[in-house]
N, C-alpha and C. Protein backbone atom coordinates (compact mmCIF):
# COMPACT_ATOMS: atom_id res chain seq x y z
N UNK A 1 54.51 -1.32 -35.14
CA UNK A 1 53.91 -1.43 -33.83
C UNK A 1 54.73 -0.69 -32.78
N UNK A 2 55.93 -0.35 -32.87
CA UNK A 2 56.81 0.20 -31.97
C UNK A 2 56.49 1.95 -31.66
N UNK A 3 56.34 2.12 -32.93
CA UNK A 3 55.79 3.55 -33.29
C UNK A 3 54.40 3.67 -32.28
N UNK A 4 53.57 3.02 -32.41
CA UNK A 4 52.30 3.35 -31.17
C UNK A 4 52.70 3.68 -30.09
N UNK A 5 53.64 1.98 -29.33
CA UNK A 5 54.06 2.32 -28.53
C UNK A 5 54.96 3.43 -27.80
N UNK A 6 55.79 3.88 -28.65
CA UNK A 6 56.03 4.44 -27.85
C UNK A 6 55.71 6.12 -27.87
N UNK A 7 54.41 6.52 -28.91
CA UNK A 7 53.63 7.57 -29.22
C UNK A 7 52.53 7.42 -27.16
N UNK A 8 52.47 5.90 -27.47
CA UNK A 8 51.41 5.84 -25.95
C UNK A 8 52.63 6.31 -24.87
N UNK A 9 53.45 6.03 -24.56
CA UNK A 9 54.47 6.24 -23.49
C UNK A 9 54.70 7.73 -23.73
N UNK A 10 54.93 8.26 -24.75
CA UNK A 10 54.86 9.70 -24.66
C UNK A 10 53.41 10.25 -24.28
N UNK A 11 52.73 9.90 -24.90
CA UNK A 11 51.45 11.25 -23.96
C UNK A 11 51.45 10.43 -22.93
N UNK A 12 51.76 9.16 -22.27
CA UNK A 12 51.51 9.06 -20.66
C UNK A 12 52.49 9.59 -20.03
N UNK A 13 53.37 10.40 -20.68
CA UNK A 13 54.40 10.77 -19.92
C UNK A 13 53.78 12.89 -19.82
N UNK A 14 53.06 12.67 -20.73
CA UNK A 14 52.63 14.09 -21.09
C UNK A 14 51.49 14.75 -19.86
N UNK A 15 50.97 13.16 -19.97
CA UNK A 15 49.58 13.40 -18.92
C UNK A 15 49.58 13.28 -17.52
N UNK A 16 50.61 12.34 -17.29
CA UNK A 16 51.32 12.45 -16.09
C UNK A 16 51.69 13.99 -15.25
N UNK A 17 52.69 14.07 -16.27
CA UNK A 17 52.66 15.84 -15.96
C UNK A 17 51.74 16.60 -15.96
N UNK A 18 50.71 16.43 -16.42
CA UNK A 18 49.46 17.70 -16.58
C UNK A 18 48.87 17.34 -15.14
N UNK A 19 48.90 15.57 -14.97
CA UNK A 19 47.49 15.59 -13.52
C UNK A 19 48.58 15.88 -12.67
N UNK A 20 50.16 15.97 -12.31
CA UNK A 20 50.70 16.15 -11.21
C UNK A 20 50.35 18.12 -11.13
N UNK A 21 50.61 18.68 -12.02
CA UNK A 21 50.41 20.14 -12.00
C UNK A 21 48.65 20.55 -11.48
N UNK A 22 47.73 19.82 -12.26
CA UNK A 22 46.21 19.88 -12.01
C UNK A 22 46.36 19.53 -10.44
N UNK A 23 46.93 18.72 -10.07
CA UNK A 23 47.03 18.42 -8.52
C UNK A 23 46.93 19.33 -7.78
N UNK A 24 48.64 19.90 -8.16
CA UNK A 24 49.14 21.03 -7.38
C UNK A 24 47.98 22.30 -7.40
N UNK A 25 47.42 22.75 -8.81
CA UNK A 25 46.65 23.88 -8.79
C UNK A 25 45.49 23.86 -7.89
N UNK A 26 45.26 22.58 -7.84
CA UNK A 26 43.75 22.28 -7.05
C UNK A 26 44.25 22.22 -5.48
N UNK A 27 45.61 22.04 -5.18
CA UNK A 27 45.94 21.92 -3.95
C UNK A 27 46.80 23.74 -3.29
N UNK A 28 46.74 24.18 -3.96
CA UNK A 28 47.41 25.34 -4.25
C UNK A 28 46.76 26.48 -3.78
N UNK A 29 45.73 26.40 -2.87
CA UNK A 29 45.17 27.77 -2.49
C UNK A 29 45.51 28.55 -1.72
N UNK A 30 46.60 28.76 -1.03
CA UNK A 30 47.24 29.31 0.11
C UNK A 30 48.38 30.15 -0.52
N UNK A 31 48.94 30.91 -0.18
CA UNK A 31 49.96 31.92 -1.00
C UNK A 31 51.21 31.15 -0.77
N UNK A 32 51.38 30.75 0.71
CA UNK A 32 52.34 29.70 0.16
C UNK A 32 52.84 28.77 -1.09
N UNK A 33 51.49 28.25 -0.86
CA UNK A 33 51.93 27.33 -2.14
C UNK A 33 51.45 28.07 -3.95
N UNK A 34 51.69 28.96 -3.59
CA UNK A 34 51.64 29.72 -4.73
C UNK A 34 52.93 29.37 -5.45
N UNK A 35 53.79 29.59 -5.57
CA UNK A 35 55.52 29.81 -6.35
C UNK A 35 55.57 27.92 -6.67
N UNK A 36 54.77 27.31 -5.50
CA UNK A 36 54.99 25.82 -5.74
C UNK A 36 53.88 25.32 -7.59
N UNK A 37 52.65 25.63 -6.99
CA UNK A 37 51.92 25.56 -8.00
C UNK A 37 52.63 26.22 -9.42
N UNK A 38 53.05 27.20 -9.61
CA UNK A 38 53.86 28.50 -10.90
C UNK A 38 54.98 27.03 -11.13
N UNK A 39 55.92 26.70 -10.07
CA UNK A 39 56.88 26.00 -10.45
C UNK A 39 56.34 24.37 -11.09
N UNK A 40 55.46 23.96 -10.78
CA UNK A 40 54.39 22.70 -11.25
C UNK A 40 54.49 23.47 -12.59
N UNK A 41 53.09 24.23 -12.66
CA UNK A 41 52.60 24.22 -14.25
C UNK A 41 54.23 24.80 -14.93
N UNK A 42 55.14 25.59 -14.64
CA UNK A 42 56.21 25.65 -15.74
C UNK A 42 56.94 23.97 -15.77
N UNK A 43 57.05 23.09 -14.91
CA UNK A 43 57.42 22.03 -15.54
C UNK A 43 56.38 20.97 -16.32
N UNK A 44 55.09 21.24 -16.46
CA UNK A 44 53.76 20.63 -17.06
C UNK A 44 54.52 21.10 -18.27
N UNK A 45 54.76 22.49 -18.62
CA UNK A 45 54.73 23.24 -19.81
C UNK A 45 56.03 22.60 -20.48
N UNK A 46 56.97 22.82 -19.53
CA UNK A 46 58.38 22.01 -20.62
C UNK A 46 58.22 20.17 -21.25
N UNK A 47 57.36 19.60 -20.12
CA UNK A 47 57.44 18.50 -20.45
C UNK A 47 56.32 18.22 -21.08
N UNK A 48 55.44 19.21 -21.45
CA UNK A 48 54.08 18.53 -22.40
C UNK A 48 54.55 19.28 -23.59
N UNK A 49 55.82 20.38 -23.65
CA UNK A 49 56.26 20.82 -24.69
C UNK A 49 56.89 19.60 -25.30
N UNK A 50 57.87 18.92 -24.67
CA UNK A 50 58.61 17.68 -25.14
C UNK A 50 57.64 16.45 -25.86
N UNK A 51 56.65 16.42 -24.93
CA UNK A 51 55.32 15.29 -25.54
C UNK A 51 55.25 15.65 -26.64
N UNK A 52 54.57 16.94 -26.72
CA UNK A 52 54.44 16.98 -28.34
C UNK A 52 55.14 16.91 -29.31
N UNK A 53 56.41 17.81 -28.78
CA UNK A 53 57.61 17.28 -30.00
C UNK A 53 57.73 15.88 -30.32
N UNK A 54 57.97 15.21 -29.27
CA UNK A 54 57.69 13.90 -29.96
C UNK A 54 57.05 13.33 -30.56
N UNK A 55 55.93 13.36 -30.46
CA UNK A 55 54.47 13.08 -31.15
C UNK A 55 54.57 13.33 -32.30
N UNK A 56 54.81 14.55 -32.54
CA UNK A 56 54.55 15.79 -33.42
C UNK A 56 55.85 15.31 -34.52
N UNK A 57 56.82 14.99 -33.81
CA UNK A 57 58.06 14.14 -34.78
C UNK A 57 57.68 13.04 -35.56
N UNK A 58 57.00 12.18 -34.63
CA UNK A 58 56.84 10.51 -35.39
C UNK A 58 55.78 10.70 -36.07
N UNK A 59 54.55 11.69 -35.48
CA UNK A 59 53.81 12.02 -36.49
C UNK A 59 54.24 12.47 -37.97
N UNK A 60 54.79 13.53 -38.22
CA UNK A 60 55.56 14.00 -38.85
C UNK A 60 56.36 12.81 -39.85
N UNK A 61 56.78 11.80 -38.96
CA UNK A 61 57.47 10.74 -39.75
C UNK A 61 56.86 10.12 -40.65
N UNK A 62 55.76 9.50 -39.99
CA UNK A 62 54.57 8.69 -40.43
C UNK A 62 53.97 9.09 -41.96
N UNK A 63 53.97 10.71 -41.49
CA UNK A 63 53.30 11.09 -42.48
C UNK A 63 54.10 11.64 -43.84
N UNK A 64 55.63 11.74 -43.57
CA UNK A 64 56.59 11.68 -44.76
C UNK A 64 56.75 10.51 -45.36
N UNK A 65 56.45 9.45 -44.46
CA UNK A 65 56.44 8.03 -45.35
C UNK A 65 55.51 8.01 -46.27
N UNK A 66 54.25 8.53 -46.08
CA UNK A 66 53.06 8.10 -47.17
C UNK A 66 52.11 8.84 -47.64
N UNK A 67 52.92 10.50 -47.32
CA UNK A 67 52.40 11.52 -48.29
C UNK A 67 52.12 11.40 -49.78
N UNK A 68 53.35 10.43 -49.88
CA UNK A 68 53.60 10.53 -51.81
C UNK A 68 52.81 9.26 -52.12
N UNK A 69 52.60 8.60 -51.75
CA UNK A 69 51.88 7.63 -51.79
C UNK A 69 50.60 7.96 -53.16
N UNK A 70 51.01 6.55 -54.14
CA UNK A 70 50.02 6.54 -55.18
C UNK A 70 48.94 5.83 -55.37
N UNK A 71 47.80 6.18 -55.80
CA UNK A 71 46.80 5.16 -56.07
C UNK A 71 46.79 3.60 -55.80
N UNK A 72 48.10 3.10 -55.93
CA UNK A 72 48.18 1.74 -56.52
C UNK A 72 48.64 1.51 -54.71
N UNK A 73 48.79 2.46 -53.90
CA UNK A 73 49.69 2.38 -52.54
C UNK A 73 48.94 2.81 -51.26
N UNK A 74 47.55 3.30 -51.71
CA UNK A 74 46.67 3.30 -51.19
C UNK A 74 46.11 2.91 -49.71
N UNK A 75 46.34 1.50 -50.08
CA UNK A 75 46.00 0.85 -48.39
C UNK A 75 47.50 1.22 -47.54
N UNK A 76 48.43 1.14 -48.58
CA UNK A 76 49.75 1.73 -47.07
C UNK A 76 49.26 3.21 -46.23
N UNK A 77 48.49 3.96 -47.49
CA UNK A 77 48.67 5.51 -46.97
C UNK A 77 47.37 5.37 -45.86
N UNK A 78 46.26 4.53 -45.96
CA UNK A 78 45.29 4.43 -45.10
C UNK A 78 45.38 4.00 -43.78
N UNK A 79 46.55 2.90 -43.74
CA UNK A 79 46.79 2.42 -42.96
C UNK A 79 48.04 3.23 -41.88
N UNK A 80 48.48 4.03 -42.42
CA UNK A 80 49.38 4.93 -41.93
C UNK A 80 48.50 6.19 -41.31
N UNK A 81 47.91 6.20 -41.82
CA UNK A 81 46.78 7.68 -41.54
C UNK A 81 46.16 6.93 -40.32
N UNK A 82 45.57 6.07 -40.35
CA UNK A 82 44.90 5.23 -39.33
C UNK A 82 45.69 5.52 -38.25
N UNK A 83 46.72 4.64 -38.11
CA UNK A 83 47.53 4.48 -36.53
C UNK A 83 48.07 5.96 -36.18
N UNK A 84 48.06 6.89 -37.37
CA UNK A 84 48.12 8.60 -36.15
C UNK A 84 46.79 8.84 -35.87
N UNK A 85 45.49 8.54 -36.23
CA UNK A 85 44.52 8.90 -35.84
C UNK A 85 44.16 8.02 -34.51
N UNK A 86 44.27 6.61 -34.74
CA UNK A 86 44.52 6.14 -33.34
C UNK A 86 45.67 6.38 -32.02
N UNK A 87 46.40 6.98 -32.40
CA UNK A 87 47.33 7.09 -30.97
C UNK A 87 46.33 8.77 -30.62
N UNK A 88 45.60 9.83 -31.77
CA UNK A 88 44.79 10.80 -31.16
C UNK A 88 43.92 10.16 -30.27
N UNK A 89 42.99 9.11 -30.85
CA UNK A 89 41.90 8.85 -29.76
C UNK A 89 42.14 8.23 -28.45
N UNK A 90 43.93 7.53 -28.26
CA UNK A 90 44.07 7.04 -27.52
C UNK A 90 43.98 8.27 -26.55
N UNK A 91 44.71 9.22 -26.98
CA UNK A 91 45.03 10.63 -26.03
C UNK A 91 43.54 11.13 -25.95
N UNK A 92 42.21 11.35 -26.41
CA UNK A 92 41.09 11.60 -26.43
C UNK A 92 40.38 11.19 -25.21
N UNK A 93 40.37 9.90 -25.43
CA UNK A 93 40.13 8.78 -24.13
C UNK A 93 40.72 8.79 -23.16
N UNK A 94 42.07 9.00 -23.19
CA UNK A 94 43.20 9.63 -21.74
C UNK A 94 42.74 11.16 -20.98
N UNK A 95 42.61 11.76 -21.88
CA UNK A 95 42.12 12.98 -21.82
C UNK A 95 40.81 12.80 -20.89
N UNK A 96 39.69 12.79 -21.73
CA UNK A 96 38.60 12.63 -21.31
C UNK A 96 38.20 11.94 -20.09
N UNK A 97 39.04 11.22 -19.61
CA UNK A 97 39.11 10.59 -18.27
C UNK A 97 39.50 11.70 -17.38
N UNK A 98 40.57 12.43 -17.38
CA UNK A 98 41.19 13.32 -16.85
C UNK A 98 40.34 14.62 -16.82
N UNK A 99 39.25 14.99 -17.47
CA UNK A 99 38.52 16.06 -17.41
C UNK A 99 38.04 16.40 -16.17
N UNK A 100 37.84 15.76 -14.97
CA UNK A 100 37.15 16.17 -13.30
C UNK A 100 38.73 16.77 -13.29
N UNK A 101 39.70 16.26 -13.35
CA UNK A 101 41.26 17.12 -12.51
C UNK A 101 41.19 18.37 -12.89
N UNK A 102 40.29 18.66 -13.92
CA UNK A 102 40.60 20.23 -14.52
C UNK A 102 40.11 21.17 -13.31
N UNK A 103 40.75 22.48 -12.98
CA UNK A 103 40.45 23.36 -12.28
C UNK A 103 38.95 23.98 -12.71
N UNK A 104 37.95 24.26 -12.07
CA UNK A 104 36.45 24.29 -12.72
C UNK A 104 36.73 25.76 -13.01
N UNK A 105 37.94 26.75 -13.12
CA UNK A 105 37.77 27.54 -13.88
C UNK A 105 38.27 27.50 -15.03
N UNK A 106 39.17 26.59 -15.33
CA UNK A 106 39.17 26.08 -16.62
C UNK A 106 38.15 25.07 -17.41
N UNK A 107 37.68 24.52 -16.63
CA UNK A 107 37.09 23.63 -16.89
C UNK A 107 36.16 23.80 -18.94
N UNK A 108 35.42 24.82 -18.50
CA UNK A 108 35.14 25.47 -20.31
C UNK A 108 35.82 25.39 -20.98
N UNK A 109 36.32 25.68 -20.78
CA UNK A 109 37.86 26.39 -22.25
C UNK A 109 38.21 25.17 -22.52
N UNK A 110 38.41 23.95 -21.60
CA UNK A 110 38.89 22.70 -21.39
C UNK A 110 37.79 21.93 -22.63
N UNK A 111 36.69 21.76 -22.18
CA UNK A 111 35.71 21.01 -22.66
C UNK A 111 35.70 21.22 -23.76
N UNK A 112 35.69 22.83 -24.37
CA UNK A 112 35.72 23.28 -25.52
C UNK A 112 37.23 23.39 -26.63
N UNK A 113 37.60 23.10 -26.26
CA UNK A 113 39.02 22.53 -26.64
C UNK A 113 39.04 20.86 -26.71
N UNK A 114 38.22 20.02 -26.07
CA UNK A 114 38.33 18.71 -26.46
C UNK A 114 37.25 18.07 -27.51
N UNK A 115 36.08 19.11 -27.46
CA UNK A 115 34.78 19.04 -28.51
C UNK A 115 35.90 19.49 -29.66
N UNK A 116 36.85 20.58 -29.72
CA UNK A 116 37.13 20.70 -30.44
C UNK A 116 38.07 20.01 -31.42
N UNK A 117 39.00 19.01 -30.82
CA UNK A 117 39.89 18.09 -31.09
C UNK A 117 39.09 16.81 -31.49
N UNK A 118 38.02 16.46 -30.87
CA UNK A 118 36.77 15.72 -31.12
C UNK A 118 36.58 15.51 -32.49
N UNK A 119 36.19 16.91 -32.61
CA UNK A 119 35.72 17.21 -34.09
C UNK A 119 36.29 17.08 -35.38
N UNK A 120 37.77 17.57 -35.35
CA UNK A 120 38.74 17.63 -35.85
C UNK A 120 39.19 15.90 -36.14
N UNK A 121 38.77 15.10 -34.97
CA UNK A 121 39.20 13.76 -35.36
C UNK A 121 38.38 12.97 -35.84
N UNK A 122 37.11 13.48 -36.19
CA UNK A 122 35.76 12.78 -36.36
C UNK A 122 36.51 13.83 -37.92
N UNK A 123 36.29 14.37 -38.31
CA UNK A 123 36.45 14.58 -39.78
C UNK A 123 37.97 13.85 -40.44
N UNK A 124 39.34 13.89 -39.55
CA UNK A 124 39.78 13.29 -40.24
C UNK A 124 39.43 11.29 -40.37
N UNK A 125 38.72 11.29 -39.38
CA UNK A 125 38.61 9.82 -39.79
C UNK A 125 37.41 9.62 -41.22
N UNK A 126 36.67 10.45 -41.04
CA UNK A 126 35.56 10.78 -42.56
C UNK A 126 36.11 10.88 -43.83
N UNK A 127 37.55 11.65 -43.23
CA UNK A 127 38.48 11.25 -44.40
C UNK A 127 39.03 10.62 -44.92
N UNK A 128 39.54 9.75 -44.37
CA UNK A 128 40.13 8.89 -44.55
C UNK A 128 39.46 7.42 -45.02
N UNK A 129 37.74 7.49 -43.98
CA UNK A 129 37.03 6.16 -44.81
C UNK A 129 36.77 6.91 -46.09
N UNK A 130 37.17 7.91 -46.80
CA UNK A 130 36.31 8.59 -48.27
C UNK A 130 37.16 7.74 -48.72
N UNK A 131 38.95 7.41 -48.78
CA UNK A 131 40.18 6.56 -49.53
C UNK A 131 39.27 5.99 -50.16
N UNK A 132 38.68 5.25 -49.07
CA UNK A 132 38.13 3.94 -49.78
C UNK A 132 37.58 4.10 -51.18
N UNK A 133 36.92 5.06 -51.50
CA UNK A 133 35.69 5.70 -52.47
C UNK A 133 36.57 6.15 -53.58
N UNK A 134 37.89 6.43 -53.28
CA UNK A 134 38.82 7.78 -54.38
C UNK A 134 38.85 6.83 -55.59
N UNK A 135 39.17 7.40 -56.68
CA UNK A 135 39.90 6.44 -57.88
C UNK A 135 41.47 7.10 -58.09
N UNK A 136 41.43 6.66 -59.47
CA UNK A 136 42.56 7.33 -59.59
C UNK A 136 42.96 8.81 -59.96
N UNK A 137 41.74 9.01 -60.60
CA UNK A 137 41.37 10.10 -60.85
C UNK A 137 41.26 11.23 -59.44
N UNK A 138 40.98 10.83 -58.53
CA UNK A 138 40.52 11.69 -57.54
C UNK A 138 41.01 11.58 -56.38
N UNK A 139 42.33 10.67 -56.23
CA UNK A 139 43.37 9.85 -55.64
C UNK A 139 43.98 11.16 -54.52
N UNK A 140 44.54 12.00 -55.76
CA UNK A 140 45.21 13.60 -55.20
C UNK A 140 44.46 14.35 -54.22
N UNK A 141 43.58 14.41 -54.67
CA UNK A 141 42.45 15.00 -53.71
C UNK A 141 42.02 14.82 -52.45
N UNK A 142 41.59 13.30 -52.59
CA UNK A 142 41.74 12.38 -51.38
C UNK A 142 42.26 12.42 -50.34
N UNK A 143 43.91 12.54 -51.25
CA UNK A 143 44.86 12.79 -50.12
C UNK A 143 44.98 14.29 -49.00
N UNK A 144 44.93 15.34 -49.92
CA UNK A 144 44.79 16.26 -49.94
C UNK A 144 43.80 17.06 -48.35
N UNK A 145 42.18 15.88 -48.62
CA UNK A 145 41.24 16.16 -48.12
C UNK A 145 41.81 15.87 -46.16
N UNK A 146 42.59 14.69 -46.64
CA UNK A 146 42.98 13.93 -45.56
C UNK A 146 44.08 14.90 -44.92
N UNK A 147 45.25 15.28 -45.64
CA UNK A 147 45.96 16.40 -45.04
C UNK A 147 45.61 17.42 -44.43
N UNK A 148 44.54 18.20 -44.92
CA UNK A 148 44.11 19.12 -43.96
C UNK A 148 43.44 19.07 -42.74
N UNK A 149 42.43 17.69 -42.93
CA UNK A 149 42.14 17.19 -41.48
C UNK A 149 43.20 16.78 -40.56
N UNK A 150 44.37 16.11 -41.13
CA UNK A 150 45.26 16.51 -40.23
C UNK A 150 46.04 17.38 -39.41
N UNK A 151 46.04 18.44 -40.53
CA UNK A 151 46.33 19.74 -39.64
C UNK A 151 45.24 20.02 -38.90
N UNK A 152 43.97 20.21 -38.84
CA UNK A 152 43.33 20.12 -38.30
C UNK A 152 43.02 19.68 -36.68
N UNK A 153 43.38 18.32 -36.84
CA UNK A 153 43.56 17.31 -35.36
C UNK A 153 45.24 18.29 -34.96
N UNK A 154 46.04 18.26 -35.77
CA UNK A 154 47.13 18.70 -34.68
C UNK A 154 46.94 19.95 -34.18
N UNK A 155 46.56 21.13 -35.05
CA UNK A 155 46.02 22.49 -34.29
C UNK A 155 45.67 22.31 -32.79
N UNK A 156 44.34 21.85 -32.82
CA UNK A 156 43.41 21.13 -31.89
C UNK A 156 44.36 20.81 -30.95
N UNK A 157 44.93 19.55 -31.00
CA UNK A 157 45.96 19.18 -30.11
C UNK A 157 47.05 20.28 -29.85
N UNK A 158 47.97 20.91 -30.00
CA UNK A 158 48.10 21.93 -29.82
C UNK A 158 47.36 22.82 -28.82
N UNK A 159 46.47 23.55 -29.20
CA UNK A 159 45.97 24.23 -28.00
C UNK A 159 45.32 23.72 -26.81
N UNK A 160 45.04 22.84 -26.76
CA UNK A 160 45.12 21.74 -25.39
C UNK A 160 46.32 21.72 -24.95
N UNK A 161 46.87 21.44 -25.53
CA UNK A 161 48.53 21.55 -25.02
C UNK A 161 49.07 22.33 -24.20
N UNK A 162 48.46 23.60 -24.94
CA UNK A 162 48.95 25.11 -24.81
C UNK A 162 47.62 25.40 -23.43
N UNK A 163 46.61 25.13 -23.27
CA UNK A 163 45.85 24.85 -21.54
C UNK A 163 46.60 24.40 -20.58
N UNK A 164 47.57 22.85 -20.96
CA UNK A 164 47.72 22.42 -19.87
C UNK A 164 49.06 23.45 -19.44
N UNK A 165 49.89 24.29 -20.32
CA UNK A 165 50.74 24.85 -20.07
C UNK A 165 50.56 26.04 -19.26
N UNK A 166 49.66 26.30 -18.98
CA UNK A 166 49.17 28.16 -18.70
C UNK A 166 47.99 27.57 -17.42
């Protein structure tokens, strides 16, 4: 349970930074505050760089625990797959709230980047209810199916990332 938490305290620390920069850009129309806005989004960028590393670490953790994971271990690896797919939708739902702060010339690229992470998390969760279905026989696979949807969701995440940075 600690692991959620503090996966949630990192992207609120991630998103924090994105709506203080979205602020600035939206407040930013004057040449003055030009160098102010540049100096915003480069600290959005270091510190949503850090979000993810973190994320991207415990994720990473999570998922060295119960890669190897066998047939007989099953509900650990489901249940592990689960709570990274839930701290995504938590950020989905964070996100998606935050979609009016977007600058409306980003705004596309934005939307289409969260359909796209969307998607990406709607298949790995497809994957993951298949566990249920695997045997032993088809156990590897399973897993397998589930790994790439994970890369998948992190790509995704990733270039959202890489929006709020630019």
């Amino acid at each position: 349970m600690k692991r959620k938490s503090s996966l949630t305290t990192i992207t609120h620390l991630g998103l924090a930074a994105a709506a203080l920069t979205l602020s600035a850009c939206s407040n930013g129309n004057d040449k003055d505050g030009e160098g102010k806005v540049e100096e915003a989004a480069e600290k959005t960028s270091t510190t949503a760089q850090k979000a993810w590393d973190k994320t991207s670490d415990m994720a990473s953790s999570t998922w060295n625990s119960i890669k190897d994971a066998t047939y007989d271990n099953r509900a650990s690896f489901r249940a592990g797959v689960k709570s990274m797919g839930d701290s995504i939708d938590e950020t989905i739902d964070r996100w998606s709230d935050k979609a009016s702060t977007i600058p409306e010339k980003s705004r596309g690229a934005w939307n289409a980047g969260m359909e796209k992470l969307r998607e990406a998390r709607a298949e790995l969760a497809e994957k993951t209810d298949n566990l249920q279905n695997a045997t032993a026989d088809t156990w590897e696979g399973a897993k397998e199916g589930v790994r790439k949807a994970w890369d998948r969701v992190q790509e995704a995440y990733r270039d959202l990332e890489n929006q709020l940075s630019h």
